[in-house]
C-alpha atoms as a PDB file:
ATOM      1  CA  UNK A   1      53.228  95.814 141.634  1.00  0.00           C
ATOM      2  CA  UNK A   2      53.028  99.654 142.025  1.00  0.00           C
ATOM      3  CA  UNK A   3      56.891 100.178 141.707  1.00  0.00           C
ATOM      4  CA  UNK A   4      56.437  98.131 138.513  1.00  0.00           C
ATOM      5  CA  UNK A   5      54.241 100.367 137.141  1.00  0.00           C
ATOM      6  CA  UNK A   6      55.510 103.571 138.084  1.00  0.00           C
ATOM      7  CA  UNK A   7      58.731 102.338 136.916  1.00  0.00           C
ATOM      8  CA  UNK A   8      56.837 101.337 132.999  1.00  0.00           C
ATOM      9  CA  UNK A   9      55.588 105.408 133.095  1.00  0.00           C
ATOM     10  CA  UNK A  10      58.670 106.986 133.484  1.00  0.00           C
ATOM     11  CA  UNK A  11      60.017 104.798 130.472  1.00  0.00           C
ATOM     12  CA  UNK A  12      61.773 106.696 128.387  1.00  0.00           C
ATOM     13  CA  UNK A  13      59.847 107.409 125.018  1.00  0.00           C
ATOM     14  CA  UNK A  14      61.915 106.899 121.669  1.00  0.00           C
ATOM     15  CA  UNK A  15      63.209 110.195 120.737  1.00  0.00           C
ATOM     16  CA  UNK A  16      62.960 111.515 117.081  1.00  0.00           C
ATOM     17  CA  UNK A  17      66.773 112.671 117.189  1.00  0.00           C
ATOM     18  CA  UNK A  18      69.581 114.105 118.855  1.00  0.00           C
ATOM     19  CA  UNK A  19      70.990 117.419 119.039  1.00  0.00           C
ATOM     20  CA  UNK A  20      75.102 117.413 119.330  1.00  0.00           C
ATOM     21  CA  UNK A  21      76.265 120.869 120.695  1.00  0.00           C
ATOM     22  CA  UNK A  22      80.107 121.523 120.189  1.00  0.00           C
ATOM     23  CA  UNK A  23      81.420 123.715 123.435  1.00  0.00           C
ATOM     24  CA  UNK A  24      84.576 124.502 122.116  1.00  0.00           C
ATOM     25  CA  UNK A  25      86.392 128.231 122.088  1.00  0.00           C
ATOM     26  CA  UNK A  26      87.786 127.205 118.933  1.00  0.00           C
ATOM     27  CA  UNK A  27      87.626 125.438 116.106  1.00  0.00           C
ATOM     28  CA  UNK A  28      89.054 122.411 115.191  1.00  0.00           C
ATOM     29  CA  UNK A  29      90.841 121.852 112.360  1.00  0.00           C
ATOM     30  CA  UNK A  30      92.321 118.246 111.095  1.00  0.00           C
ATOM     31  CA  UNK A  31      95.924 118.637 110.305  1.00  0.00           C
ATOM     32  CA  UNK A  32      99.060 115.521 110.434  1.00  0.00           C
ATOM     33  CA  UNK A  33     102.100 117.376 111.298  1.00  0.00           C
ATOM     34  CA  UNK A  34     104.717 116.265 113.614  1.00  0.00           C
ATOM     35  CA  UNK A  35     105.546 117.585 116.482  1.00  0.00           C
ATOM     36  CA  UNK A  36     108.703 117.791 119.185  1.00  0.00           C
ATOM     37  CA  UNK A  37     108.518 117.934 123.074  1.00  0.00           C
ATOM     38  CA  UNK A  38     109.853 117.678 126.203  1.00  0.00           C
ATOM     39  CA  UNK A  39     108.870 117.775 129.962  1.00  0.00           C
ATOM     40  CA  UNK A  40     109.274 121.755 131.352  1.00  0.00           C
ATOM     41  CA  UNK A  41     111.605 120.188 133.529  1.00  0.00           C
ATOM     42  CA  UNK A  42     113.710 118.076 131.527  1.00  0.00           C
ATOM     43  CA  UNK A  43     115.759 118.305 128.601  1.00  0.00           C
ATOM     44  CA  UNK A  44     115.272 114.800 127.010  1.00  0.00           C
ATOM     45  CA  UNK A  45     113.381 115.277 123.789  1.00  0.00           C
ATOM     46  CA  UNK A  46     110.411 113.249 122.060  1.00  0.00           C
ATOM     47  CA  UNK A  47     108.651 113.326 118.507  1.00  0.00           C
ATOM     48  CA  UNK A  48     105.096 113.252 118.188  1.00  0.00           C
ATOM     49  CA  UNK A  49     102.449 114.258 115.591  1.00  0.00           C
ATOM     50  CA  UNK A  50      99.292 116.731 116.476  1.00  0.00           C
ATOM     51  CA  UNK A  51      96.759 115.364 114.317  1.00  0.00           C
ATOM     52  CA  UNK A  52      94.006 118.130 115.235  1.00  0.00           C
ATOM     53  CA  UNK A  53      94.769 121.913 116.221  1.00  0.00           C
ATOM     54  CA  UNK A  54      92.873 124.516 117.486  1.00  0.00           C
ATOM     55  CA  UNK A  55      93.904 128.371 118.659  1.00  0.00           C
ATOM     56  CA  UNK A  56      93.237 126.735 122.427  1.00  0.00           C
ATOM     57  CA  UNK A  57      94.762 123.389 121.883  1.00  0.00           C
ATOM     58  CA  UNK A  58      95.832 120.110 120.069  1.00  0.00           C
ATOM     59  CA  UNK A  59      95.242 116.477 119.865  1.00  0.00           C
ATOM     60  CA  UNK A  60      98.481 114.514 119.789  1.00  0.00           C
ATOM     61  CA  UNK A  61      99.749 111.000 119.798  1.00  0.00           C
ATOM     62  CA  UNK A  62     102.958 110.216 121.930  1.00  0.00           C
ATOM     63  CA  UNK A  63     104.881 107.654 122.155  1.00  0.00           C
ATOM     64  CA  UNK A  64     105.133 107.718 125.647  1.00  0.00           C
ATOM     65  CA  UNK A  65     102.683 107.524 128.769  1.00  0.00           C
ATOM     66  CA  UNK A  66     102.339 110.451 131.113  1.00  0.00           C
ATOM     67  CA  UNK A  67      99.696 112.168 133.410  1.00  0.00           C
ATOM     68  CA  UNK A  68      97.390 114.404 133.231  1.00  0.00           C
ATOM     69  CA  UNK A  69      98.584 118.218 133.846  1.00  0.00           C
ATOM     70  CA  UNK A  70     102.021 117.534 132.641  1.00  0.00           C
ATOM     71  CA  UNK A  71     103.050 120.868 131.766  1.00  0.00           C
ATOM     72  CA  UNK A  72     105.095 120.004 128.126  1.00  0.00           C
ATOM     73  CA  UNK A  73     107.945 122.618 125.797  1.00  0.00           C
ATOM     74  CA  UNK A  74     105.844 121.771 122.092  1.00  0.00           C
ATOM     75  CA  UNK A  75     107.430 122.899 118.814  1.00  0.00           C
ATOM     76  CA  UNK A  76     105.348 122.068 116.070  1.00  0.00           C
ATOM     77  CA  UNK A  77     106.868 121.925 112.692  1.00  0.00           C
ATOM     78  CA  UNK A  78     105.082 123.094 109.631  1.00  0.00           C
ATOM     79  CA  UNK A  79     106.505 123.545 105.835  1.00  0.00           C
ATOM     80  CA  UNK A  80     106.505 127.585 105.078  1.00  0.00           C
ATOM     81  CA  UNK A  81     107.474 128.092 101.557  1.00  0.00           C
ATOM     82  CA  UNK A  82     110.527 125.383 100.776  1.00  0.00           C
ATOM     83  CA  UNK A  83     111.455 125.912 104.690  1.00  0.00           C
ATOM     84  CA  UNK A  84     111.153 123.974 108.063  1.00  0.00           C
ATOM     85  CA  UNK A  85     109.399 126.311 110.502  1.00  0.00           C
ATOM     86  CA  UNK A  86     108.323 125.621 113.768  1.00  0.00           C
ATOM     87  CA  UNK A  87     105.543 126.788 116.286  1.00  0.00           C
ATOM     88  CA  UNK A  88     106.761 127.175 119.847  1.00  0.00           C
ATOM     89  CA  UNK A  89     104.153 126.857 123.131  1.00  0.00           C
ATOM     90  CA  UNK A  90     103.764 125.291 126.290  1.00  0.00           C
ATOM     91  CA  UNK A  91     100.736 123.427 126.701  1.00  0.00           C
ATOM     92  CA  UNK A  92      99.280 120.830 129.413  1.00  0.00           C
ATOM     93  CA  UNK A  93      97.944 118.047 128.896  1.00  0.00           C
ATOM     94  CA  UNK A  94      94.010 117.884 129.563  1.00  0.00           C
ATOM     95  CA  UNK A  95      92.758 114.239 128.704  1.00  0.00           C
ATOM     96  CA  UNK A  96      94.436 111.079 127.626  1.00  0.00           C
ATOM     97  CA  UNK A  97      93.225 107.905 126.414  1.00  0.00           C
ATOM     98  CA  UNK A  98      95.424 104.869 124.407  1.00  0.00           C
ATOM     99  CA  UNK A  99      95.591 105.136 120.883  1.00  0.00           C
ATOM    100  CA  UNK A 100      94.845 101.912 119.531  1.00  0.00           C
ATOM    101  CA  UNK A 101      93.827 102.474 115.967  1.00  0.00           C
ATOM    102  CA  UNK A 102      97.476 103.900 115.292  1.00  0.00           C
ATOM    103  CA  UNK A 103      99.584 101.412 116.001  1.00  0.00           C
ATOM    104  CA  UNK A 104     100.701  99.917 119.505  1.00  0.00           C
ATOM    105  CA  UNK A 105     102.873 101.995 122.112  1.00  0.00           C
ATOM    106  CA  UNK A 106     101.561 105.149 121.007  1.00  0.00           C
ATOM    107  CA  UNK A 107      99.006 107.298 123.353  1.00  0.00           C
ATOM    108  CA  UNK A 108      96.507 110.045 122.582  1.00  0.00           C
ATOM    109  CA  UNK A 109      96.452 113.152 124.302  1.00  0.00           C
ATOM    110  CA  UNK A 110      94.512 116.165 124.321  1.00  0.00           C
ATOM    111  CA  UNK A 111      97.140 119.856 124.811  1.00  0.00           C
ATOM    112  CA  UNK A 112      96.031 123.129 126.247  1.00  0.00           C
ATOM    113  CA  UNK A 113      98.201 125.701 125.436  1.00  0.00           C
ATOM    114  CA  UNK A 114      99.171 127.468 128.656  1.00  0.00           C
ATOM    115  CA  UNK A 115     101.407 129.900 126.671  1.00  0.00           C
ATOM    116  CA  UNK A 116     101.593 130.936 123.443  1.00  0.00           C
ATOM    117  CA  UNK A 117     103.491 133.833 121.857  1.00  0.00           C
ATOM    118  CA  UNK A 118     101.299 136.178 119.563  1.00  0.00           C
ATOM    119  CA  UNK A 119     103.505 136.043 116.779  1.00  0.00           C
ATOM    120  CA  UNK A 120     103.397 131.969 116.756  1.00  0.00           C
ATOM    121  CA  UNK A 121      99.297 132.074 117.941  1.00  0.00           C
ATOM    122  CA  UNK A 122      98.810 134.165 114.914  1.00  0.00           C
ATOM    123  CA  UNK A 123     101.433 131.446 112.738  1.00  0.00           C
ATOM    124  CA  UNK A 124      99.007 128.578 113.913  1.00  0.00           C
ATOM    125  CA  UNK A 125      95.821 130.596 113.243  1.00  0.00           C
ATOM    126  CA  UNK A 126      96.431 131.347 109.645  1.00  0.00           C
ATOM    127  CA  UNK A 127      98.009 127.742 108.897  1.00  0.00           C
ATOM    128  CA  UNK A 128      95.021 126.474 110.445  1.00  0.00           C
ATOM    129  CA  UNK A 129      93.050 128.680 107.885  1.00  0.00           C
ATOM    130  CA  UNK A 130      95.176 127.759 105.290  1.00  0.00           C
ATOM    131  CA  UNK A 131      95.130 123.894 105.805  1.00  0.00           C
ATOM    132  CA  UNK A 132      92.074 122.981 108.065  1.00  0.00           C
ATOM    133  CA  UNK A 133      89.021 121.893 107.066  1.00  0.00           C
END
């Protein structure tokens, strides 16, 4: 009967809100652009599209499965003027989780860039100023 009771005081009380904290380096800004890769270590290519970037990272979907800290060649392609440019890096993937609200056979992953040039890190940061929100 004492355990019960201890047990009913440390109840948590009903809290009048909650206070989200965002961590991240950088912000994140909600773009749809697509996106080509390959394994450092191979040469077969795959498409993708980032769907969030940051000046650490990017959210992708892929269509294929793969594990956490694979190290990937990314070249993401933007529109610059009435051209196809690209954005070159190599980035690692840092999380993963199946992306079912897309459609079927595609999976989610969250990129670290591992290496960036300056010239394309500065690219990415002012088309993320340009077209993030």
């Amino acid at each position: 009967m004492n355990k019960l009771k201890e047990n009913n005081r440390s109840a948590p009380q009903s809290k009048m809100g909650v206070l989200a904290v965002d961590r991240r380096k950088h912000p994140r800004h909600s773009v749809e652009l697509p996106l080509s890769y390959s394994r450092v270590d191979d040469r077969e290519l795959f498409g993708g599209i980032v769907m969030n970037a940051s000046g650490g990272g990017i959210l992708v979907y892929l269509p294929e499965r793969m594990e956490i800290g694979a190290v990937l060649k990314i070249e993401i392609f933007y529109l610059k003027g009435f051209e196809l440019d690209t954005i070159k890096a190599i980035a690692k993937t840092v999380w993963s989780d199946l992306a079912t609200k897309v459609s079927p056979g595609e999976h989610r992953y969250g990129l670290e860039f591992q290496y960036i040039d300056e010239k394309d890190y500065n690219t990415l940061s002012a088309l993320l100023k340009e077209i993030g929100n």
